[in-house]
Protein backbone atom coordinates (compact mmCIF):
# COMPACT_ATOMS: atom_id res chain seq x y z
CA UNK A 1 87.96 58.98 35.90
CA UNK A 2 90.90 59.19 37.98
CA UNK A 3 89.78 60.02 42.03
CA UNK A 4 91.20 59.33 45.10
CA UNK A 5 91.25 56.16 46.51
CA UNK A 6 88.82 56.81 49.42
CA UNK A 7 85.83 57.97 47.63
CA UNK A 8 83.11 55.55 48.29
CA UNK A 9 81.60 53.35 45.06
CA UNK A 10 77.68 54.71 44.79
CA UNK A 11 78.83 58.33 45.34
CA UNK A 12 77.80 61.38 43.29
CA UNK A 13 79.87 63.28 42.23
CA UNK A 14 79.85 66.74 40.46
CA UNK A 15 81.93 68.16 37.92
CA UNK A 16 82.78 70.83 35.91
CA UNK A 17 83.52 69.51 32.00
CA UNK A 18 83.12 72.44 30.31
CA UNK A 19 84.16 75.91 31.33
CA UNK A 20 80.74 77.03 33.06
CA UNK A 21 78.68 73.41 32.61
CA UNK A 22 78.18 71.12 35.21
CA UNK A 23 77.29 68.08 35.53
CA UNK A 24 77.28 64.77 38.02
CA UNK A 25 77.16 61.17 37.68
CA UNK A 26 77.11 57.75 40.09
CA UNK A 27 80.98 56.25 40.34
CA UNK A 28 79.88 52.28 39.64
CA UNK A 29 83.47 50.76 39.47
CA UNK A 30 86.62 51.15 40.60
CA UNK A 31 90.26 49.71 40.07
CA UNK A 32 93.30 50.81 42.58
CA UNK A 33 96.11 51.88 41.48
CA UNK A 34 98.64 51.29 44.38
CA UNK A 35 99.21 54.87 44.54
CA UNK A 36 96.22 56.67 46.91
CA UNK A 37 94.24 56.96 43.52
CA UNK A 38 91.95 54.60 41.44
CA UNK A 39 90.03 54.39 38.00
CA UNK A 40 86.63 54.84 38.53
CA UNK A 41 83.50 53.89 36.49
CA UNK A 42 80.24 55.95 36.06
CA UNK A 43 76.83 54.48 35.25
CA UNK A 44 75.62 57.28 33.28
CA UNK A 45 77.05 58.09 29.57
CA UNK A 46 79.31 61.31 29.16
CA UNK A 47 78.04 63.63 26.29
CA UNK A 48 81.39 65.37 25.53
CA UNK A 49 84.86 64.54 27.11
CA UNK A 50 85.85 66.10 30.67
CA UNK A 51 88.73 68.23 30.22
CA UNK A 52 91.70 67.82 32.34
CA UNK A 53 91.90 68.85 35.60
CA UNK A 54 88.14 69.52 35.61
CA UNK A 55 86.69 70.88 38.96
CA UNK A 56 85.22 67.94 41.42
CA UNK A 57 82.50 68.00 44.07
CA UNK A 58 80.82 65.64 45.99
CA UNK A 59 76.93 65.65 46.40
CA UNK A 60 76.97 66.49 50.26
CA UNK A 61 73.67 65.69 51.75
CA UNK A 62 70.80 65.90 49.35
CA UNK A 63 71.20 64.71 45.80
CA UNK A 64 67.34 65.72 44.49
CA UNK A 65 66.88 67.65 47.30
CA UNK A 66 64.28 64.91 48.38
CA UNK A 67 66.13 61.58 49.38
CA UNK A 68 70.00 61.56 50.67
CA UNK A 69 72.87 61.60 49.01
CA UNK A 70 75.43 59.03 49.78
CA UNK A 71 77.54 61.05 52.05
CA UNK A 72 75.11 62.52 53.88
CA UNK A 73 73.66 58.56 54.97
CA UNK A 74 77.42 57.93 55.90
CA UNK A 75 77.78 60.97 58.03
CA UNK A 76 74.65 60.98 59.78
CA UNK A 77 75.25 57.02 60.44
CA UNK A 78 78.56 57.52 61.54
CA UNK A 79 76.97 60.16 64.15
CA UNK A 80 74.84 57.46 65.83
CA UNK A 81 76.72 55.74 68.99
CA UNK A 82 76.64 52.49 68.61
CA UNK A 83 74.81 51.38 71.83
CA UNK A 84 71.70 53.07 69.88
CA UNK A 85 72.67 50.82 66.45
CA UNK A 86 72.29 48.05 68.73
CA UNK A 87 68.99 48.01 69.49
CA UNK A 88 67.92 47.71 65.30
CA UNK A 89 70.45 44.87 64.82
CA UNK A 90 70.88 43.25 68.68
């Protein structure tokens, strides 16, 4: 799967790969491609191919709607000055 360069590995992501059906899976493995994109890898199987072009999302902040999503961890972390970080890991 063909992304951007900058999408973190362990994201979820969401797609559309049928007209109507979605579905999301956990990007495992990625190779650059010297061009601001890279191959990706997925840990789950894909039941049919993804047709071209196929709508993307990310999984914001809630996954299951129960633990975090990826993106959500990095953007509430990212939120936390890091005189406060200090004091888990003086």
């Amino acid at each position: 799967m063909k992304l951007p360069a900058v999408v973190p590995l362990g994201s979820r992501i969401m797609f559309e790969y049928q007209p109507g059906l979605w579905t999301s899976r956990t990007l495992s493995g990625r190779t650059d491609n010297g061009d601001g994109t890279a191959d990706y890898k997925v840990s789950e199987i894909f039941a049919t191919a993804v047709q071209d072009n196929a709508t993307l999302l990310a999984h914001g902040m809630n996954s299951d709607f129960v633990h975090p999503a990826l993106h959500g961890i990095l953007r509430t972390v990212s939120r936390i000055p890091q005189s406060e970080k200090l004091k888990f890991y003086p």
